[in-house]
PDB file of N, CA and C in Angstrom:
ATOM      1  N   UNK A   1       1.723   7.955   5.745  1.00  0.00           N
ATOM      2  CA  UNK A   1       3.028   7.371   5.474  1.00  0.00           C
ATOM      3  C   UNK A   1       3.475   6.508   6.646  1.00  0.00           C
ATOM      4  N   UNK A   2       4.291   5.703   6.483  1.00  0.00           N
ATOM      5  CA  UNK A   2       5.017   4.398   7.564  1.00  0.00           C
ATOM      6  C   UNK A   2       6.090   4.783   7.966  1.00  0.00           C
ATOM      7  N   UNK A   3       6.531   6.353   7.403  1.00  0.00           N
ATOM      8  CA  UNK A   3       7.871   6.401   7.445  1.00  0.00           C
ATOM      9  C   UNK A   3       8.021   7.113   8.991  1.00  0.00           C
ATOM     10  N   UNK A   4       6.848   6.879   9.850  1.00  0.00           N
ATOM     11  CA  UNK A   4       7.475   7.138  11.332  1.00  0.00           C
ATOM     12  C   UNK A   4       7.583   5.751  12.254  1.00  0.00           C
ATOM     13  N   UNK A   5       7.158   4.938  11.144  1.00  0.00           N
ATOM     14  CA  UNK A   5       7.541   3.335  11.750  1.00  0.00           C
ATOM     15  C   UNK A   5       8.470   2.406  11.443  1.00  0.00           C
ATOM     16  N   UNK A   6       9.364   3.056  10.315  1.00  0.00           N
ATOM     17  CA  UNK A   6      10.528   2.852   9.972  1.00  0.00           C
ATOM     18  C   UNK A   6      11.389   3.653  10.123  1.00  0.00           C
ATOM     19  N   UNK A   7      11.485   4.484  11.353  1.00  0.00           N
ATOM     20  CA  UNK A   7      12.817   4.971  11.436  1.00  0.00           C
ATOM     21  C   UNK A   7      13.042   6.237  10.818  1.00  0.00           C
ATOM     22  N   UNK A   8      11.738   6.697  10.974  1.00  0.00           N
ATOM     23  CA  UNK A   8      11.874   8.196  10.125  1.00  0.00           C
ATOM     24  C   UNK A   8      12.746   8.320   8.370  1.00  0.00           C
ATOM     25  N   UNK A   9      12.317   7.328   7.654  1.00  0.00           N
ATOM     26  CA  UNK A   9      12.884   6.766   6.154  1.00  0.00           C
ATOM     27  C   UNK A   9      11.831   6.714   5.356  1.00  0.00           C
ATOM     28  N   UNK A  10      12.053   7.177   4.451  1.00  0.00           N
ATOM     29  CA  UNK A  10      11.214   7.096   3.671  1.00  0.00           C
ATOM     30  C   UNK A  10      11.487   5.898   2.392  1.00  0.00           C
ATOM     31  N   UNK A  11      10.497   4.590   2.304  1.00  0.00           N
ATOM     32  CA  UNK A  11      10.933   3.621   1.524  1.00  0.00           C
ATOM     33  C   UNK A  11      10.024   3.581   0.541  1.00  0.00           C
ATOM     34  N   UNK A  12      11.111   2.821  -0.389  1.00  0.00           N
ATOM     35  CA  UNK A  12      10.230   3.013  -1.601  1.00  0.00           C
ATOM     36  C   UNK A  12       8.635   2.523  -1.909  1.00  0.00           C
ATOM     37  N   UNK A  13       8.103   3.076  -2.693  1.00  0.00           N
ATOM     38  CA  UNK A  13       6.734   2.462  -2.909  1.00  0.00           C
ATOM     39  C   UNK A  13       6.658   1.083  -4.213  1.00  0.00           C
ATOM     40  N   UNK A  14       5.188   0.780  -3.722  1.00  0.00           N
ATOM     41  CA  UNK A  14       4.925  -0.464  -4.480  1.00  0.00           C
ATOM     42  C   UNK A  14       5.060  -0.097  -6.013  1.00  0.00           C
ATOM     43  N   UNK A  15       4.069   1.164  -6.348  1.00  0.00           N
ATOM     44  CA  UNK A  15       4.121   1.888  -7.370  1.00  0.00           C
ATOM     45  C   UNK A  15       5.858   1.801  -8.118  1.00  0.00           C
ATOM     46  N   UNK A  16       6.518   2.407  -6.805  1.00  0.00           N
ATOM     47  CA  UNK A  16       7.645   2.759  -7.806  1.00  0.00           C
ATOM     48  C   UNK A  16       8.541   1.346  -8.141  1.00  0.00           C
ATOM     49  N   UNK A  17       8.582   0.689  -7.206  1.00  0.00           N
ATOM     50  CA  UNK A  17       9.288  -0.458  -7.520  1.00  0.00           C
ATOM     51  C   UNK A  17       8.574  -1.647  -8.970  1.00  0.00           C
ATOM     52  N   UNK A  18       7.086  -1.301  -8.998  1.00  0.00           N
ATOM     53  CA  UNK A  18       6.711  -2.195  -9.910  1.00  0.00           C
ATOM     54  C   UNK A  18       6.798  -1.673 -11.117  1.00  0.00           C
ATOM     55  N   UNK A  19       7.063  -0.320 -11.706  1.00  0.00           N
ATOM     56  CA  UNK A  19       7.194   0.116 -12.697  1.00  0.00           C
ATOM     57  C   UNK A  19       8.546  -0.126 -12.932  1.00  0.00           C
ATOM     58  N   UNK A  20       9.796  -0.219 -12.069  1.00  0.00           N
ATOM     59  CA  UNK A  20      10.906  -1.028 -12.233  1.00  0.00           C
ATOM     60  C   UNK A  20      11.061  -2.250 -12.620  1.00  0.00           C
ATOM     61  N   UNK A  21      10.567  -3.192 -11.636  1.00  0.00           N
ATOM     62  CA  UNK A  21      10.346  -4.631 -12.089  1.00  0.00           C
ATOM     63  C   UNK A  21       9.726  -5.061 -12.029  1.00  0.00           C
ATOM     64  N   UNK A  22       8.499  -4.794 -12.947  1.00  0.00           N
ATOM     65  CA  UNK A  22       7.128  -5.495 -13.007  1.00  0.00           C
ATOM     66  C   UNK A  22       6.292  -5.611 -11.890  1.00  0.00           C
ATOM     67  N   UNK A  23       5.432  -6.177 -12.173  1.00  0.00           N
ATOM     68  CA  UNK A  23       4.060  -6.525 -11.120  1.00  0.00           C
ATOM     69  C   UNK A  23       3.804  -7.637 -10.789  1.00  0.00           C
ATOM     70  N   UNK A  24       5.127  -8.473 -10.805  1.00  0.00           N
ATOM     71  CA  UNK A  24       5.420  -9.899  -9.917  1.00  0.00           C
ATOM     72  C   UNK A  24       5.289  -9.562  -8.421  1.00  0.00           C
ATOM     73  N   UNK A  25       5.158 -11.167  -7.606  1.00  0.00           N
ATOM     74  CA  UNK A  25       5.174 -11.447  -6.137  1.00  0.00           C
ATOM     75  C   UNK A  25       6.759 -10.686  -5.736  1.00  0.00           C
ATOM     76  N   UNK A  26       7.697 -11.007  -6.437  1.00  0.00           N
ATOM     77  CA  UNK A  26       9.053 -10.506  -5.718  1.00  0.00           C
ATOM     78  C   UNK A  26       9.186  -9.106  -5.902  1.00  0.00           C
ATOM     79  N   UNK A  27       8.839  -8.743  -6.662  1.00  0.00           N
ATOM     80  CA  UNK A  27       8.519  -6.584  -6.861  1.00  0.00           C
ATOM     81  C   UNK A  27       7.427  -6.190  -5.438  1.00  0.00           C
ATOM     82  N   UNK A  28       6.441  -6.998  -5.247  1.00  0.00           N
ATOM     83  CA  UNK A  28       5.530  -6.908  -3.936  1.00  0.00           C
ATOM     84  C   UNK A  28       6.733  -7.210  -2.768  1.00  0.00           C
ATOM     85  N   UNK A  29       7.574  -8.299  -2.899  1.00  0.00           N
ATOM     86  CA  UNK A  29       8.000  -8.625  -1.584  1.00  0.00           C
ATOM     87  C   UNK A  29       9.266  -7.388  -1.277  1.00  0.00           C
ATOM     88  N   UNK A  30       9.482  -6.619  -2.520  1.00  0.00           N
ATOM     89  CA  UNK A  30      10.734  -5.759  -2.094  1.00  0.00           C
ATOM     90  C   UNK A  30      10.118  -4.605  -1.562  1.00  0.00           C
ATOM     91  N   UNK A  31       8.891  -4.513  -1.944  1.00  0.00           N
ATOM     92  CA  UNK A  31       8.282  -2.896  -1.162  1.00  0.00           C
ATOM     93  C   UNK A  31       7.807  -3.316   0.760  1.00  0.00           C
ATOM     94  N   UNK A  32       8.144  -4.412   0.973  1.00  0.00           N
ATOM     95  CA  UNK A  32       7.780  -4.604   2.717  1.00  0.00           C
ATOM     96  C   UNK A  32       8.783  -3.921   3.279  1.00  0.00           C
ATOM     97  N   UNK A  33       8.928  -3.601   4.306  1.00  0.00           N
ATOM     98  CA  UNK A  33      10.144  -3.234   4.706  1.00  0.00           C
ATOM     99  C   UNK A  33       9.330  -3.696   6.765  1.00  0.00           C
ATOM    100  N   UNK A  34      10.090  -4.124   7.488  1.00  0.00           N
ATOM    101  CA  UNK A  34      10.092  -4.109   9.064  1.00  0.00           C
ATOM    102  C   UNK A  34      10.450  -3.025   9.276  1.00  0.00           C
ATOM    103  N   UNK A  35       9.592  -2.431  10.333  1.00  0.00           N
ATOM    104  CA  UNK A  35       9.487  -1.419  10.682  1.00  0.00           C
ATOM    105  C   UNK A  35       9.801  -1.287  12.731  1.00  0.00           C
ATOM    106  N   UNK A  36       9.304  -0.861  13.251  1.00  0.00           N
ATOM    107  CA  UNK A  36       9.120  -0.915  14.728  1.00  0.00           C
ATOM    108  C   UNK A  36       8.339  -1.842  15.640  1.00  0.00           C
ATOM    109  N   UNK A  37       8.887  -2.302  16.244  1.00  0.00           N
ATOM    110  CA  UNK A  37       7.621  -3.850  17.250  1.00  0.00           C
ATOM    111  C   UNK A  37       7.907  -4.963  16.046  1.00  0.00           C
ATOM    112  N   UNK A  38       8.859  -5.092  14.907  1.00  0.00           N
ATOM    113  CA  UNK A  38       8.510  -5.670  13.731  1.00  0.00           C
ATOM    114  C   UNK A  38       7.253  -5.804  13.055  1.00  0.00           C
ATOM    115  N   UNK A  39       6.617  -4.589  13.067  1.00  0.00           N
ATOM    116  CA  UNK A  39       5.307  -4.378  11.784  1.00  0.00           C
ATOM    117  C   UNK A  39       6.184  -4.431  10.710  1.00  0.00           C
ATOM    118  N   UNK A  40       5.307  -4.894   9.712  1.00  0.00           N
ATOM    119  CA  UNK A  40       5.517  -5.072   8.275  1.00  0.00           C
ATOM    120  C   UNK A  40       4.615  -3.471   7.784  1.00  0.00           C
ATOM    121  N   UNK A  41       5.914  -2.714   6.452  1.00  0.00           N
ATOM    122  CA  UNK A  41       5.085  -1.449   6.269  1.00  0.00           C
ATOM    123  C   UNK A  41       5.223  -1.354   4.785  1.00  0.00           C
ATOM    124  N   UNK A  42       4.291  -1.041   3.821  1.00  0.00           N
ATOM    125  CA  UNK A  42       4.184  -0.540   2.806  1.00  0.00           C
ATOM    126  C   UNK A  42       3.673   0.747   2.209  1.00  0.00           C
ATOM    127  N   UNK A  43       4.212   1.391   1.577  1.00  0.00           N
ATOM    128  CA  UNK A  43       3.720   2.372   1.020  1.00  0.00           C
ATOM    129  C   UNK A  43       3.205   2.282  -0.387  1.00  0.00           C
ATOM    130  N   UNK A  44       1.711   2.628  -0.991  1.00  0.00           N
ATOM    131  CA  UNK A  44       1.694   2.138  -1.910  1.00  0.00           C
ATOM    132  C   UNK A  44       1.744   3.204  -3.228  1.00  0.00           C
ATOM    133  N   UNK A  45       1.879   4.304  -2.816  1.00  0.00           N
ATOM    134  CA  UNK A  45       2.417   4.995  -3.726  1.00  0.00           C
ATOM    135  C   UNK A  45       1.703   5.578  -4.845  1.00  0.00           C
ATOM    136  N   UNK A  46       1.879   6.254  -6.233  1.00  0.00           N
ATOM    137  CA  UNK A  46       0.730   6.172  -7.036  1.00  0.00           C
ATOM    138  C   UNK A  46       2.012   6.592  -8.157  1.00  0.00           C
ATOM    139  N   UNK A  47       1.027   7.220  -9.512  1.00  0.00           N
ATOM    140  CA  UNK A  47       1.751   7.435 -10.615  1.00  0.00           C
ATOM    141  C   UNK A  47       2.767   8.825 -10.692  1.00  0.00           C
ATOM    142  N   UNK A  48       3.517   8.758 -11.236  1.00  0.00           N
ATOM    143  CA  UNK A  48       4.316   9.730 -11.849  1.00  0.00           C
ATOM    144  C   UNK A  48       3.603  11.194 -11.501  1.00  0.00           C
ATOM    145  N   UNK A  49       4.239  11.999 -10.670  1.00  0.00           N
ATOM    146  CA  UNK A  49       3.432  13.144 -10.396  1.00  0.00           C
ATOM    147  C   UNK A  49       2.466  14.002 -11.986  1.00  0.00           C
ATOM    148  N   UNK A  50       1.484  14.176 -11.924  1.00  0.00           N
ATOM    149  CA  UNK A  50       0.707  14.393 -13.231  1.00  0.00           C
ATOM    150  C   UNK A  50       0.343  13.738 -13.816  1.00  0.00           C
ATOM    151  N   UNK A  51       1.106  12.736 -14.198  1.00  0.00           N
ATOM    152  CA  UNK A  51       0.153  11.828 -15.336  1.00  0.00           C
ATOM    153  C   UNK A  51      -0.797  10.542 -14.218  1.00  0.00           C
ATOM    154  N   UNK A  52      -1.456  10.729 -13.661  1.00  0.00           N
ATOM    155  CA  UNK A  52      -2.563  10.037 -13.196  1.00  0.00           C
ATOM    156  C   UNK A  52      -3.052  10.069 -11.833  1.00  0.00           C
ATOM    157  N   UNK A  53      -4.148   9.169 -11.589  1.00  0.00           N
ATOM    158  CA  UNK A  53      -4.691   9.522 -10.583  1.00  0.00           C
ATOM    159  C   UNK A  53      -4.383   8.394  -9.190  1.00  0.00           C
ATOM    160  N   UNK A  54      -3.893   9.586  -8.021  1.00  0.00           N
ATOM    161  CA  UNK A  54      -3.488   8.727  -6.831  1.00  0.00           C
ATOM    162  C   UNK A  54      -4.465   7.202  -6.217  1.00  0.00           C
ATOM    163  N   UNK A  55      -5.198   7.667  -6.762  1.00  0.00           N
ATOM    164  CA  UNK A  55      -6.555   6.579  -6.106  1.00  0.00           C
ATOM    165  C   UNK A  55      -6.195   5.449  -6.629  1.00  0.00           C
ATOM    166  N   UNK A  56      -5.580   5.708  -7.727  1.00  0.00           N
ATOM    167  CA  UNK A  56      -5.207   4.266  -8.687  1.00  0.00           C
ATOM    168  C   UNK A  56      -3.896   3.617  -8.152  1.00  0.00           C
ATOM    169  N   UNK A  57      -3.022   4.331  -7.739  1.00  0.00           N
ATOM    170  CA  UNK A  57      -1.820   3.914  -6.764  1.00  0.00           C
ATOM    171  C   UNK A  57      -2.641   2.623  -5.865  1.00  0.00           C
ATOM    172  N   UNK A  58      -3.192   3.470  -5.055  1.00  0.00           N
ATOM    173  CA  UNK A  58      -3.879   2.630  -3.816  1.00  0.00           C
ATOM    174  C   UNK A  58      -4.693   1.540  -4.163  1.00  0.00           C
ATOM    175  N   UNK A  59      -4.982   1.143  -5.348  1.00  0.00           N
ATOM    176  CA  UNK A  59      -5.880   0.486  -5.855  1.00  0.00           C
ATOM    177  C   UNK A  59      -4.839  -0.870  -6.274  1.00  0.00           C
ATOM    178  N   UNK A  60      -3.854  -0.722  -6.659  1.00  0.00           N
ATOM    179  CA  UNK A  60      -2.812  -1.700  -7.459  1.00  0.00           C
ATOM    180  C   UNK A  60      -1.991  -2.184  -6.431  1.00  0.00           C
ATOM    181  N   UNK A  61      -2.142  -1.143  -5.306  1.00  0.00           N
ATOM    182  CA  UNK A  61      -1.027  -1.770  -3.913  1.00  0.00           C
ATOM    183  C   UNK A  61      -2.472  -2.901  -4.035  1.00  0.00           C
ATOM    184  N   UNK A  62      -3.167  -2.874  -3.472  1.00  0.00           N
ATOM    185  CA  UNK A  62      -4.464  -3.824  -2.759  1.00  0.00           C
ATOM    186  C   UNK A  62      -4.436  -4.623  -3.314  1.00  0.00           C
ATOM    187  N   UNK A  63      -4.778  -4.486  -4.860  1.00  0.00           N
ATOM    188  CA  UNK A  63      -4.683  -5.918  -5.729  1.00  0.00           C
ATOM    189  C   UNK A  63      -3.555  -6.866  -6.481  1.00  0.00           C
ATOM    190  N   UNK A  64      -2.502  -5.694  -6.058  1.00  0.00           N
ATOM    191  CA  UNK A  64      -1.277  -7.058  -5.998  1.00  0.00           C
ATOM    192  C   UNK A  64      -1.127  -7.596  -4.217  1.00  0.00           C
ATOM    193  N   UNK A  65      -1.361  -7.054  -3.008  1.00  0.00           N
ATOM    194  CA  UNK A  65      -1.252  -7.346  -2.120  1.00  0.00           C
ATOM    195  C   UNK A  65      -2.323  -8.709  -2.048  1.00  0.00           C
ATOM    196  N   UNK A  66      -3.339  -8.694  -2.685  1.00  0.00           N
ATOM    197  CA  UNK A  66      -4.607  -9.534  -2.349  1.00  0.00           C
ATOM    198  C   UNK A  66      -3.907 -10.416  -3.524  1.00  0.00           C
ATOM    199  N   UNK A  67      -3.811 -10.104  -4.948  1.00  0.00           N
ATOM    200  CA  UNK A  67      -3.623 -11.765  -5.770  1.00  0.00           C
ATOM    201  C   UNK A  67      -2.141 -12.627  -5.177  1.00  0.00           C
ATOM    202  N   UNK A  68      -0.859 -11.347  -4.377  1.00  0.00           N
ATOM    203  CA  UNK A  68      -0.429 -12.471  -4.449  1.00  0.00           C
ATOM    204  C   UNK A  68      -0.333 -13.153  -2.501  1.00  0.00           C
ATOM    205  N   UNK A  69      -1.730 -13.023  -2.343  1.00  0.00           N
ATOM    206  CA  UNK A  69      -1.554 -13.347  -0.684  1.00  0.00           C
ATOM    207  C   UNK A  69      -0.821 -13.069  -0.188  1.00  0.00           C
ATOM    208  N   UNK A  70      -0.098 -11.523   0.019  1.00  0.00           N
ATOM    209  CA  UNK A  70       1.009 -11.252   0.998  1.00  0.00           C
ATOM    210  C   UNK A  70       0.513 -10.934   2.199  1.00  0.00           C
ATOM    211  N   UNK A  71      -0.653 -10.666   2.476  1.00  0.00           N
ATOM    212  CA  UNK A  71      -1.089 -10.663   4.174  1.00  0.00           C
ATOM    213  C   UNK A  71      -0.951 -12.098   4.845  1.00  0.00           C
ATOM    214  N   UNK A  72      -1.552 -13.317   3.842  1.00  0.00           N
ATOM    215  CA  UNK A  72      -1.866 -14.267   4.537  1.00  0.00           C
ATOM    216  C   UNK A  72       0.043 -15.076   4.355  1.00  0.00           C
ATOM    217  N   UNK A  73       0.609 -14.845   3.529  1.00  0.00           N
ATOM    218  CA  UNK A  73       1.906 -15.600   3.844  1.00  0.00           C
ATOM    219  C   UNK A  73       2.631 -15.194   4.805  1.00  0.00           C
ATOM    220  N   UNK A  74       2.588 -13.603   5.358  1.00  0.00           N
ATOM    221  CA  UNK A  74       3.128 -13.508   6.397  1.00  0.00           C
ATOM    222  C   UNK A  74       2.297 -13.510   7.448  1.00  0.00           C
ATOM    223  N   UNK A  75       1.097 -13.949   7.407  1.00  0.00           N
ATOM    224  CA  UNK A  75       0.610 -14.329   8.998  1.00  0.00           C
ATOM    225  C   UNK A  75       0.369 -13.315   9.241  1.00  0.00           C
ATOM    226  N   UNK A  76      -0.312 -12.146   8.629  1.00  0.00           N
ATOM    227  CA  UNK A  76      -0.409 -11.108   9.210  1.00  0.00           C
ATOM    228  C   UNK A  76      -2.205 -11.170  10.071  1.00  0.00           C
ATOM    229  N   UNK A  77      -1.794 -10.627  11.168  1.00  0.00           N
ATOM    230  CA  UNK A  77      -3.055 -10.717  12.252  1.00  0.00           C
ATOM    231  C   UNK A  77      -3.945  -9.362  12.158  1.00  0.00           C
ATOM    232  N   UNK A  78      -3.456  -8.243  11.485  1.00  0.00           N
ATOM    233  CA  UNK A  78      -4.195  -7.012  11.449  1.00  0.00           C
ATOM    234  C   UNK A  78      -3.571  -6.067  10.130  1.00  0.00           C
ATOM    235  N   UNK A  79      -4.289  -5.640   9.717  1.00  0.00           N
ATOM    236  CA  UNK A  79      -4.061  -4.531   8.672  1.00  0.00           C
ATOM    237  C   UNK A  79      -4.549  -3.482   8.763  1.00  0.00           C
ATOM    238  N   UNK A  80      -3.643  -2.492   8.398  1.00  0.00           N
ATOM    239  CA  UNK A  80      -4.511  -1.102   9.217  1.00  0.00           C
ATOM    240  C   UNK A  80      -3.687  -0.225   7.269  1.00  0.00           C
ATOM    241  N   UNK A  81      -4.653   0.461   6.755  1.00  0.00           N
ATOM    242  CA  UNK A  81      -4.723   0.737   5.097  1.00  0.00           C
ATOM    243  C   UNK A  81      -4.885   2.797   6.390  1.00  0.00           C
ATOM    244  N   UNK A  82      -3.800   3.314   5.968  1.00  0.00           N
ATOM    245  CA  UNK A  82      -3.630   4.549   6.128  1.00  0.00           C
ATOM    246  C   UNK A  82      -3.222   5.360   4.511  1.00  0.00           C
ATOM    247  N   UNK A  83      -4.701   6.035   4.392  1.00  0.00           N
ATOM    248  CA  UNK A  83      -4.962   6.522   2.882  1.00  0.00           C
ATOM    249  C   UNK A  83      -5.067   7.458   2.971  1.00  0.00           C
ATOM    250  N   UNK A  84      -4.857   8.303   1.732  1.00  0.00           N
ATOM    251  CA  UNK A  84      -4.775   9.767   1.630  1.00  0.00           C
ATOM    252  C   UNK A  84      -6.235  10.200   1.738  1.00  0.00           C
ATOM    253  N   UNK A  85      -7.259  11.097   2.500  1.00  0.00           N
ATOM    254  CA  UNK A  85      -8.183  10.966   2.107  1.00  0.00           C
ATOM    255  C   UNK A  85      -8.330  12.613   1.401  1.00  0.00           C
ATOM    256  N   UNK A  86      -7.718  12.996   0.720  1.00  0.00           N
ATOM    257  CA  UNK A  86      -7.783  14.740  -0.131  1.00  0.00           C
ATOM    258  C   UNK A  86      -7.981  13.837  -1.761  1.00  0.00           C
ATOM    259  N   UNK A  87      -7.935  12.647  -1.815  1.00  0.00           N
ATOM    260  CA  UNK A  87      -7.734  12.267  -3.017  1.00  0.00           C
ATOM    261  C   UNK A  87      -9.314  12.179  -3.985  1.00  0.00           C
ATOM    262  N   UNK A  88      -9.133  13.526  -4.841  1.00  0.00           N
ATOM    263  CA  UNK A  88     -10.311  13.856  -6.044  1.00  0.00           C
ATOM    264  C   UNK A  88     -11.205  12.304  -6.195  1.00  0.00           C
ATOM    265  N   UNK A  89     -10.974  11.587  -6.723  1.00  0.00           N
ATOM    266  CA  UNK A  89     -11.367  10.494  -7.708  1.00  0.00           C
ATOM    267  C   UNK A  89     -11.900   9.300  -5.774  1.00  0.00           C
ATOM    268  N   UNK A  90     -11.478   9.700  -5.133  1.00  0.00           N
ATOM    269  CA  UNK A  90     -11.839   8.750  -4.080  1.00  0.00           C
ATOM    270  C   UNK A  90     -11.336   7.586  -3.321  1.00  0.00           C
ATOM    271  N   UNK A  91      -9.875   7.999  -3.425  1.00  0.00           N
ATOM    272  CA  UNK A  91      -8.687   6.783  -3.305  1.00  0.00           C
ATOM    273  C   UNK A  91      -9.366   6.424  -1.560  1.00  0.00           C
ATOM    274  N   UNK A  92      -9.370   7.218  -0.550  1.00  0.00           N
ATOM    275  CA  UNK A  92      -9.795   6.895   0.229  1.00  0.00           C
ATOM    276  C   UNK A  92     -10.836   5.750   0.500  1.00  0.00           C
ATOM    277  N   UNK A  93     -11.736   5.752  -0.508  1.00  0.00           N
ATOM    278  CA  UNK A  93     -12.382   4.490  -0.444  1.00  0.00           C
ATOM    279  C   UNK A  93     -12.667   3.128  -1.139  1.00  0.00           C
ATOM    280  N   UNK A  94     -11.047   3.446  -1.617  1.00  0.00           N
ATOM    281  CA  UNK A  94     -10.753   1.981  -2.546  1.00  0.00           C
ATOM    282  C   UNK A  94     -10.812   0.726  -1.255  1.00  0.00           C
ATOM    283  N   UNK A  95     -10.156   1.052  -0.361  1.00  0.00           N
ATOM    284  CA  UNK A  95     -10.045  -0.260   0.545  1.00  0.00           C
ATOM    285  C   UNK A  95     -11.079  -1.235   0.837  1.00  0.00           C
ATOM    286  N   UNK A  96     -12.246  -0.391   1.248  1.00  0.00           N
ATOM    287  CA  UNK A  96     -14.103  -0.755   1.416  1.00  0.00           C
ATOM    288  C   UNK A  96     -14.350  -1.012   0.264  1.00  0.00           C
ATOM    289  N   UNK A  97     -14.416  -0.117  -0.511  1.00  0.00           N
ATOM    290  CA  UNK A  97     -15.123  -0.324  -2.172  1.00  0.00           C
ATOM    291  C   UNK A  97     -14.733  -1.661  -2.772  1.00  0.00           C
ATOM    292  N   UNK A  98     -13.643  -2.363  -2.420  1.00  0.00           N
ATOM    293  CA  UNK A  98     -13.025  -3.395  -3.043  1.00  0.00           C
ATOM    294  C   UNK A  98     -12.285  -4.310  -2.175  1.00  0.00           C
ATOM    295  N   UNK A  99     -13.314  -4.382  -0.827  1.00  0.00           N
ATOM    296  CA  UNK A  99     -13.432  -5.482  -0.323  1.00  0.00           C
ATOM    297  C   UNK A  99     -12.363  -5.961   0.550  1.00  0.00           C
ATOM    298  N   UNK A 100     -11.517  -4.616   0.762  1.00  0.00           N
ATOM    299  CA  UNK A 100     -10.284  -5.303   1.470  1.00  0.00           C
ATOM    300  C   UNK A 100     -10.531  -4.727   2.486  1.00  0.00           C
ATOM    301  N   UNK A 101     -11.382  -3.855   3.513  1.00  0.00           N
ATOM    302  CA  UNK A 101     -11.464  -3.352   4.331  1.00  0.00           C
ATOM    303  C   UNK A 101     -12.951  -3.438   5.023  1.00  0.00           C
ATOM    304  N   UNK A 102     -13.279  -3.957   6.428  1.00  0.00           N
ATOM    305  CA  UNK A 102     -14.886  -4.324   6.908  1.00  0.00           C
ATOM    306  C   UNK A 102     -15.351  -2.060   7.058  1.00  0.00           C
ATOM    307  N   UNK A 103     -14.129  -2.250   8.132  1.00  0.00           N
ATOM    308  CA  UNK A 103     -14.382  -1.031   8.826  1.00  0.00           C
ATOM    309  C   UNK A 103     -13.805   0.462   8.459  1.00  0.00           C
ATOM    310  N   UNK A 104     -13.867   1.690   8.494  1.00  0.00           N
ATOM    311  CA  UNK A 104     -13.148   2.421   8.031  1.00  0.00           C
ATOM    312  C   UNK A 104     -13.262   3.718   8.942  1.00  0.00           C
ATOM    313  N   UNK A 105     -12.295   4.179   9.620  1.00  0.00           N
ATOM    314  CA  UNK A 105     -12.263   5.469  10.335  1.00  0.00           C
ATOM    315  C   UNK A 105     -11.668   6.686   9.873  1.00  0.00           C
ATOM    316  N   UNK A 106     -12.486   7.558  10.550  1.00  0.00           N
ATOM    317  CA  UNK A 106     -11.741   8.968   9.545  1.00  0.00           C
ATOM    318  C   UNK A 106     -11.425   9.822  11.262  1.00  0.00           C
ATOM    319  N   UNK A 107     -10.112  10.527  10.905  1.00  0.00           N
ATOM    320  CA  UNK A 107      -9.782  11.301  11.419  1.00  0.00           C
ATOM    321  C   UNK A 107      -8.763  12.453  11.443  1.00  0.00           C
TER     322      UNK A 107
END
């Protein structure tokens, strides 16, 4: 979670905001929030507790983050993808698996 880089807050996720208002660029731009040093932080959240699988959360942050270029419009110089890794189905390695990640550390 980001929420020790925002101020100990917990903000909403991509997940939850896009099931609000769709899976447009401006539903992506409301889940950023500035955080500390001004990092940019997202949480990407997943489905409705029970009905589905977290891996798929992490999977829909990435590919709305990647179609609608929100790394590269804000100039972002580093991305650091902090994933659940207890997740059954393998959410942990959506980032690599799908190309949005070279390197990957576990600890």
């Amino acid at each position: 979670s980001v929420n020790t880089l925002v101020g100990g807050n917990f903000i909403p996720t991509i997940s939850d905001i896009v099931r609000k208002y769709g899976p447009s660029k401006e539903a992506v731009e409301k889940a950023i929030y500035k955080g500390f040093n001004d990092i940019l932080c997202i949480e990407s959240g997943g489905p409705i507790p029970g009905q589905g699988c977290a891996g798929r959360g992490v999977l829909v942050a990435l590919e709305l983050t990647g179609k609608y270029k929100i790394f590269e419009q804000h100039e972002t110089e580093f991305v650091l993808y902090d994933v659940l890794g207890d997740i059954v189905c393998g959410g942990f390695a959506q980032p690599i698996r799908h190309g949005y990640a070279q390197e990957v550390y576990i600890a």
